[in-house]
PDB file of N, CA and C in Angstrom:
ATOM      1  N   UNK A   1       5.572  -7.960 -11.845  1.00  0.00           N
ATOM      2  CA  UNK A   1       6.846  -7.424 -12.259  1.00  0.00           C
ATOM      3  C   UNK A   1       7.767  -8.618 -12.488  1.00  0.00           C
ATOM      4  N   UNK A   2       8.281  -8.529 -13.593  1.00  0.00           N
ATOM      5  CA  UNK A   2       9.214  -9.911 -14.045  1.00  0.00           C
ATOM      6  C   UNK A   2      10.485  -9.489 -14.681  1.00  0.00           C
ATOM      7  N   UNK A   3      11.535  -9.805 -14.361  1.00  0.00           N
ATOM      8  CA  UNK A   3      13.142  -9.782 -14.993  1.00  0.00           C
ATOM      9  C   UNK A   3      12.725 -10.048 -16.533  1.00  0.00           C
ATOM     10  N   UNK A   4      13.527  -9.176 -17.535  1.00  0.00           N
ATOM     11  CA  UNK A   4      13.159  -9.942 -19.253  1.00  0.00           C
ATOM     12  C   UNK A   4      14.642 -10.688 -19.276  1.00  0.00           C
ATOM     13  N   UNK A   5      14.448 -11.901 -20.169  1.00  0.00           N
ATOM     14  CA  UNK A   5      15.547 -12.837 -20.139  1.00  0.00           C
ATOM     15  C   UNK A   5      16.345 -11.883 -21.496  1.00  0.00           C
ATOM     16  N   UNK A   6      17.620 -12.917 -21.581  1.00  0.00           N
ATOM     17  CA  UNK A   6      18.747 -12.297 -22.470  1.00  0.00           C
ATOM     18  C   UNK A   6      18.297 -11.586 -23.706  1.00  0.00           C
ATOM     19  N   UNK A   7      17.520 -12.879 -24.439  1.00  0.00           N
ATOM     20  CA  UNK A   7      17.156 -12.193 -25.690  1.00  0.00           C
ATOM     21  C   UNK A   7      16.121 -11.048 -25.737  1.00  0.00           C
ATOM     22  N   UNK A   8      15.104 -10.668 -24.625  1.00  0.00           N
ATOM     23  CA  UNK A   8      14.283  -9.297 -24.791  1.00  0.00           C
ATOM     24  C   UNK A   8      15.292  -8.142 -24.328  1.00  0.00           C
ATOM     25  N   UNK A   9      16.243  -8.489 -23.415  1.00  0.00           N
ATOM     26  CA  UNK A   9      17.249  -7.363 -22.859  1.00  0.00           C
ATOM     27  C   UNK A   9      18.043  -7.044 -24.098  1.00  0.00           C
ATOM     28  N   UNK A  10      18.670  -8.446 -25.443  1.00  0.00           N
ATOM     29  CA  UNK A  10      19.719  -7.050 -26.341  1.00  0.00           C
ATOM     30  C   UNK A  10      18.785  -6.544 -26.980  1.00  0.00           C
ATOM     31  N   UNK A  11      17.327  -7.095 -27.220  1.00  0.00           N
ATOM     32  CA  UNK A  11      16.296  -6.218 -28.375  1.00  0.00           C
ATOM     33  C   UNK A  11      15.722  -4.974 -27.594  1.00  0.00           C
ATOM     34  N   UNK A  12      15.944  -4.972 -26.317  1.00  0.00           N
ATOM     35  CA  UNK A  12      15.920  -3.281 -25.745  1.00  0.00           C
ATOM     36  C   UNK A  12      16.907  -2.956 -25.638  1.00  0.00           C
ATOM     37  N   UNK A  13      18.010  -3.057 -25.458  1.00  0.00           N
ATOM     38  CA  UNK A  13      19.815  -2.558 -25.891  1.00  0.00           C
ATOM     39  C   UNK A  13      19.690  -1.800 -26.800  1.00  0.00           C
ATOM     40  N   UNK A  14      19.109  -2.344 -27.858  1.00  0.00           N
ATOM     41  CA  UNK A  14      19.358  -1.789 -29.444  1.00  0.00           C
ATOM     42  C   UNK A  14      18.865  -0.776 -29.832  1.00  0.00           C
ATOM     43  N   UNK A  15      17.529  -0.515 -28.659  1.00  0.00           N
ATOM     44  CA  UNK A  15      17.170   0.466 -28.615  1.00  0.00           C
ATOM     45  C   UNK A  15      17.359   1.639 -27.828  1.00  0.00           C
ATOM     46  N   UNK A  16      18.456   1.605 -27.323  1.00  0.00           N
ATOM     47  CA  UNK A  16      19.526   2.718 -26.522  1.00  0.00           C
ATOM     48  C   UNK A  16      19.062   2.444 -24.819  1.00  0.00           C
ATOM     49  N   UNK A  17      18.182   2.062 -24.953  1.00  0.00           N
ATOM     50  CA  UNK A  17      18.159   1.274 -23.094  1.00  0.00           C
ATOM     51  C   UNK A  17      18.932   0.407 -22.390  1.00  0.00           C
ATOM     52  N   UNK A  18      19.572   0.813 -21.308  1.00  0.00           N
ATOM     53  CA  UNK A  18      20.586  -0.113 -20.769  1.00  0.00           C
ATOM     54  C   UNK A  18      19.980  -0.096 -19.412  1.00  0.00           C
ATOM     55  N   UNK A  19      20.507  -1.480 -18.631  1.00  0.00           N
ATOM     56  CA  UNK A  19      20.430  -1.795 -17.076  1.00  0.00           C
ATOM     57  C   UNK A  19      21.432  -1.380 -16.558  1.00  0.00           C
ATOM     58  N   UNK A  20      21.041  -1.153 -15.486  1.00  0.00           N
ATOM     59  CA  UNK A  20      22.202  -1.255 -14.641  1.00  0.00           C
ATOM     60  C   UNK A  20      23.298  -2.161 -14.481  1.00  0.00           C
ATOM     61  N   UNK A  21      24.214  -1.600 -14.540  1.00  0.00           N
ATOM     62  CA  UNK A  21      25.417  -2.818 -14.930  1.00  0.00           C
ATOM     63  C   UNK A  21      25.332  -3.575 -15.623  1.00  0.00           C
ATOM     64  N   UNK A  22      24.751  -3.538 -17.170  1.00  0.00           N
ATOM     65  CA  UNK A  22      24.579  -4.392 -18.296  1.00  0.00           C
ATOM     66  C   UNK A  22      23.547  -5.692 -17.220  1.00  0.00           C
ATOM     67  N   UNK A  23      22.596  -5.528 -16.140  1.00  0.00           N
ATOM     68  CA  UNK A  23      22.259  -6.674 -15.950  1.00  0.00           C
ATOM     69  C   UNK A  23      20.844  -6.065 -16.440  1.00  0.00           C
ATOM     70  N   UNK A  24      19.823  -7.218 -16.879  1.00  0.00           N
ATOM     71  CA  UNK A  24      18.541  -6.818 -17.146  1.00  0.00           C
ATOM     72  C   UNK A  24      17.863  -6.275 -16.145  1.00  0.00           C
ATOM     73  N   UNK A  25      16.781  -4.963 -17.009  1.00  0.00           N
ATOM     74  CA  UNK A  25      15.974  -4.032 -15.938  1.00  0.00           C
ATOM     75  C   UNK A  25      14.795  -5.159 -15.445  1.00  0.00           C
ATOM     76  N   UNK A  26      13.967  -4.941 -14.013  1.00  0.00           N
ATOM     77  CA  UNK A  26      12.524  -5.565 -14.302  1.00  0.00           C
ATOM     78  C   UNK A  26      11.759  -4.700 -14.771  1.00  0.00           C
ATOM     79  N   UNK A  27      10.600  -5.056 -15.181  1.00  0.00           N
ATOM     80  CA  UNK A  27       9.584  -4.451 -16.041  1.00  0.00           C
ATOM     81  C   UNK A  27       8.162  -4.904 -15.601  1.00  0.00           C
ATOM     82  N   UNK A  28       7.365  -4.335 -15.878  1.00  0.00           N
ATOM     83  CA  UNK A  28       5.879  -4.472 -15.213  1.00  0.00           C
ATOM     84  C   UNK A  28       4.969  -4.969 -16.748  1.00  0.00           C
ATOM     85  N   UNK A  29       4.075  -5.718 -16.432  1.00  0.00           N
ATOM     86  CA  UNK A  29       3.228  -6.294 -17.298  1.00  0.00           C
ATOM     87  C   UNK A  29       2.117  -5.095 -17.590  1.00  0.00           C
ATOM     88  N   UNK A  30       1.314  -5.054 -18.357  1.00  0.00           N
ATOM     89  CA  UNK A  30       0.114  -4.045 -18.596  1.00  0.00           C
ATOM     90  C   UNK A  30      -0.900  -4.507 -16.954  1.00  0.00           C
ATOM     91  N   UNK A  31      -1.184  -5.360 -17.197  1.00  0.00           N
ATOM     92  CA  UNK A  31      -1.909  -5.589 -15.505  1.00  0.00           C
ATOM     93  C   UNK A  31      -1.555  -5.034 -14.209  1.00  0.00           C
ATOM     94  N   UNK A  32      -0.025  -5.031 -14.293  1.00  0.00           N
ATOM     95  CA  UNK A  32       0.767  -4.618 -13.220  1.00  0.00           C
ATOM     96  C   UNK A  32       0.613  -2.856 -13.090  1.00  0.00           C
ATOM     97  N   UNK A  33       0.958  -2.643 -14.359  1.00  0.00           N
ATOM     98  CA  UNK A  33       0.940  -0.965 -14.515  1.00  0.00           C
ATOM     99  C   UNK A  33      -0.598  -0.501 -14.437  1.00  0.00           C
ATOM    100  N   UNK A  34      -1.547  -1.300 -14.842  1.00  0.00           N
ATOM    101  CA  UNK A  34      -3.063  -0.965 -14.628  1.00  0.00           C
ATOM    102  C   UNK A  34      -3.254  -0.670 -12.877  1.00  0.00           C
ATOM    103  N   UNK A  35      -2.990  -1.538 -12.152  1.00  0.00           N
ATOM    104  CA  UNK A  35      -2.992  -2.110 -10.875  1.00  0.00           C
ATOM    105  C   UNK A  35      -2.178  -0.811 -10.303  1.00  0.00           C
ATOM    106  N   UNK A  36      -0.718  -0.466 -11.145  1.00  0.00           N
ATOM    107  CA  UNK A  36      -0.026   0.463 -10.204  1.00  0.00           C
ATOM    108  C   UNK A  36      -0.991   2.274 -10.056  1.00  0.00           C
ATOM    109  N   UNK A  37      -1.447   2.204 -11.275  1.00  0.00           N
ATOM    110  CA  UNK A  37      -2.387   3.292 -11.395  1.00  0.00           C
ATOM    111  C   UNK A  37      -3.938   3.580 -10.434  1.00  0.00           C
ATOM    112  N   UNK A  38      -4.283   2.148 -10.177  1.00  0.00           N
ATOM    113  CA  UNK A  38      -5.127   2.005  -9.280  1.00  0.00           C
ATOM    114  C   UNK A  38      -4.798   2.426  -8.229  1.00  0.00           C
ATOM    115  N   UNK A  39      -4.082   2.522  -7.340  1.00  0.00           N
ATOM    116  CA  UNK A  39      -3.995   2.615  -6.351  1.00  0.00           C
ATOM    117  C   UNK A  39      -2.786   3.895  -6.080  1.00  0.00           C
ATOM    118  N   UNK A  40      -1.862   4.537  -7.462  1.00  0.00           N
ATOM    119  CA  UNK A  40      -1.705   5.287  -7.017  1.00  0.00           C
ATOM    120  C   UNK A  40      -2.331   6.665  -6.033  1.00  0.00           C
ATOM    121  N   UNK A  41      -3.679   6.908  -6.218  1.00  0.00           N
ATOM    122  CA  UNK A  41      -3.961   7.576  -5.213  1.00  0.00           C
ATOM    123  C   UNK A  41      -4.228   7.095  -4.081  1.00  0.00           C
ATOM    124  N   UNK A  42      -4.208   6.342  -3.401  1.00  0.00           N
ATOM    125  CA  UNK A  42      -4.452   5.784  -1.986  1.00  0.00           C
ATOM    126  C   UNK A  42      -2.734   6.363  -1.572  1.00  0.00           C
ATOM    127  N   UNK A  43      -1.449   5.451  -2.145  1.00  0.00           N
ATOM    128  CA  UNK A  43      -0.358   5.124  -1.774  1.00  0.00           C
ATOM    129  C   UNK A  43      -0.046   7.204  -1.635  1.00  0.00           C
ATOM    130  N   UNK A  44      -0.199   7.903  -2.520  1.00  0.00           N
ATOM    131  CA  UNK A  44      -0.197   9.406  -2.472  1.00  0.00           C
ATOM    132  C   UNK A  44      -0.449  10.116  -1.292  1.00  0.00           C
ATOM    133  N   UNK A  45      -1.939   8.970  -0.987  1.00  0.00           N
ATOM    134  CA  UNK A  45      -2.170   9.762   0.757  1.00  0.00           C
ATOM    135  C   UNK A  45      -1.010   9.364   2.099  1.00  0.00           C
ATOM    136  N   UNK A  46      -0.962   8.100   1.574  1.00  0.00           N
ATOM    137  CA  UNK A  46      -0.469   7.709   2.638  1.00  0.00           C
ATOM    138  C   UNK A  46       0.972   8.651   2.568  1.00  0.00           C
ATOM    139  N   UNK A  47       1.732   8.937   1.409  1.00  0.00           N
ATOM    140  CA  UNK A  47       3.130   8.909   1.253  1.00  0.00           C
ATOM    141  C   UNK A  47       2.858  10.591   1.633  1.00  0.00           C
ATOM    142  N   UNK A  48       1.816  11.320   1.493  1.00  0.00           N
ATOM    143  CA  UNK A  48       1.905  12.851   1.672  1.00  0.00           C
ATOM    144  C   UNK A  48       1.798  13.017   3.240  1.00  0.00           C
ATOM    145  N   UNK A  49       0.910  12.171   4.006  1.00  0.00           N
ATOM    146  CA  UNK A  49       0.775  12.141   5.608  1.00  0.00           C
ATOM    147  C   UNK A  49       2.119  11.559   5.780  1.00  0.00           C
ATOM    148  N   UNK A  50       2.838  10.558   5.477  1.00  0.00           N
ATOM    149  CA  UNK A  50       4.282  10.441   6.332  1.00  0.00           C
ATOM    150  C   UNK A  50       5.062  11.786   5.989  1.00  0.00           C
ATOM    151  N   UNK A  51       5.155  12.333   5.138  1.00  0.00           N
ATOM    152  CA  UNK A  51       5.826  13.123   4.923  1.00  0.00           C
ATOM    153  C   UNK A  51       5.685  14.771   5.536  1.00  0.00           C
ATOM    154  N   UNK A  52       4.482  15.001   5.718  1.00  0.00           N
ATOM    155  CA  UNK A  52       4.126  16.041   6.507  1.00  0.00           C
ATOM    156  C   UNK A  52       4.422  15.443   8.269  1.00  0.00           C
ATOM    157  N   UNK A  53       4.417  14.395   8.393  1.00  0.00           N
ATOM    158  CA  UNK A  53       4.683  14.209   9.562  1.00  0.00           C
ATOM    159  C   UNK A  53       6.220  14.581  10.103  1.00  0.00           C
ATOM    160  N   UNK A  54       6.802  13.558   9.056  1.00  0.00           N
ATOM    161  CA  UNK A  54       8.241  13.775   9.160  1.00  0.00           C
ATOM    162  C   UNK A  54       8.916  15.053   8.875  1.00  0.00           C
ATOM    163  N   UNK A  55       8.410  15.820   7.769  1.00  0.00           N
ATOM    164  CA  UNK A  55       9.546  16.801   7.527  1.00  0.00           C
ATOM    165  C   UNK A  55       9.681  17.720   8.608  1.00  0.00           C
ATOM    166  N   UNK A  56       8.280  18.164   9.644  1.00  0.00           N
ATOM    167  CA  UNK A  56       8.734  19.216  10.789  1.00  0.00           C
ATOM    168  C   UNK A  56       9.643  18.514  11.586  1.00  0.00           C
ATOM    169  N   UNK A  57       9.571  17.329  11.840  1.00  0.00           N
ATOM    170  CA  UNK A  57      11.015  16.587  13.180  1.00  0.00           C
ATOM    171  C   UNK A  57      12.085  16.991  12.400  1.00  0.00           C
ATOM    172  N   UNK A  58      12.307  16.578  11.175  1.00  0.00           N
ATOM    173  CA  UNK A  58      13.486  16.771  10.533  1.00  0.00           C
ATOM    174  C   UNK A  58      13.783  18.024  10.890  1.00  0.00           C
ATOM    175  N   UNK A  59      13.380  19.305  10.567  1.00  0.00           N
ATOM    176  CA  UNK A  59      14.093  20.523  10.389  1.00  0.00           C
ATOM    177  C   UNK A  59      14.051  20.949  11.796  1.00  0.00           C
ATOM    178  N   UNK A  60      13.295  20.589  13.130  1.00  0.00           N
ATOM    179  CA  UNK A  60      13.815  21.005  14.200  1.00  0.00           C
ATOM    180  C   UNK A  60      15.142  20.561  14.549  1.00  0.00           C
ATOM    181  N   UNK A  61      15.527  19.200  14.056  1.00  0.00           N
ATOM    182  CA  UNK A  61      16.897  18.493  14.482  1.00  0.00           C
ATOM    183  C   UNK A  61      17.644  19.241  13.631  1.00  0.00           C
ATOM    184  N   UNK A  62      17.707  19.895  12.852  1.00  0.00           N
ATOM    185  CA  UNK A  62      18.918  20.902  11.771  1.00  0.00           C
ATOM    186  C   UNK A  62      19.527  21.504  12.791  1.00  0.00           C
ATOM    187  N   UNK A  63      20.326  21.788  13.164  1.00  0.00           N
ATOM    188  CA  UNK A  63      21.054  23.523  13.254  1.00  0.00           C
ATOM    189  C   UNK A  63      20.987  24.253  12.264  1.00  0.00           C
ATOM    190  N   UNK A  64      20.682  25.399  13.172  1.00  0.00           N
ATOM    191  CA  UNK A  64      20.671  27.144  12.118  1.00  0.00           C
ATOM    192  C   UNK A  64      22.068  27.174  11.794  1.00  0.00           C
ATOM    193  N   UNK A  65      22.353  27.887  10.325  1.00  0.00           N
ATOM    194  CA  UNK A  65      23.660  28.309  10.326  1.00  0.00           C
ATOM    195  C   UNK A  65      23.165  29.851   9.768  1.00  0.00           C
ATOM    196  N   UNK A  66      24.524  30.844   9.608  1.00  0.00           N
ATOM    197  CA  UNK A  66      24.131  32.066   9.427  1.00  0.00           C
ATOM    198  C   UNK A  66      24.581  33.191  10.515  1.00  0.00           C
ATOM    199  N   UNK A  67      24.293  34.440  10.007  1.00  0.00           N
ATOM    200  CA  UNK A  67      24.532  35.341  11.311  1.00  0.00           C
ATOM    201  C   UNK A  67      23.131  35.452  11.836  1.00  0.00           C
ATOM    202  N   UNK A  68      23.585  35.554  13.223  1.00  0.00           N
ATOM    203  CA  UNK A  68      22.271  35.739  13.889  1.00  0.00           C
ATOM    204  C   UNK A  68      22.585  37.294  14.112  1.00  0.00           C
ATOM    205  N   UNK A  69      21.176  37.912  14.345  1.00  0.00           N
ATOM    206  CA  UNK A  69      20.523  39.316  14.626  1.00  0.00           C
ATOM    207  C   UNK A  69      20.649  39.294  15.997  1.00  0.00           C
ATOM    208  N   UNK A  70      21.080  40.523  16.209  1.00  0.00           N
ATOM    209  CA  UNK A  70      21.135  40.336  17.554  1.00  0.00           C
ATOM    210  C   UNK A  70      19.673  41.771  18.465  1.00  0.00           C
TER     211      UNK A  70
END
């Protein structure tokens, strides 16, 4: 992943793409994006097990709101 210098940032300008705060986006090489595809399924497992882990703690720490039944 590499910053594009001035002159690739206004020739993507021109093409209605902007950075954040006019500063240049980074961007990924074809290798990089090959590589990110590789392994998106590994990073999937991992990111679906934290997340099943976490979301039941989360919603016990909520408070109920609502009428309760009595």
């Amino acid at each position: 992943m590499f910053q594009l210098n001035k002159k690739e940032f206004e020739l993507l300008k021109s093409t209605g793409v902007h950075g954040r705060r006019g500063k240049a986006p980074f961007v990924f090489t074809k290798l990089g994006v090959a590589m990110e595809k590789k392994y998106d399924k590994q990073f999937k497992v991992v990111f679906d097990t934290l997340r099943d882990a976490l979301i039941p703690a989360l919603e016990n720490d909520r408070k109920k709101i609502g009428i309760k039944k009595k």
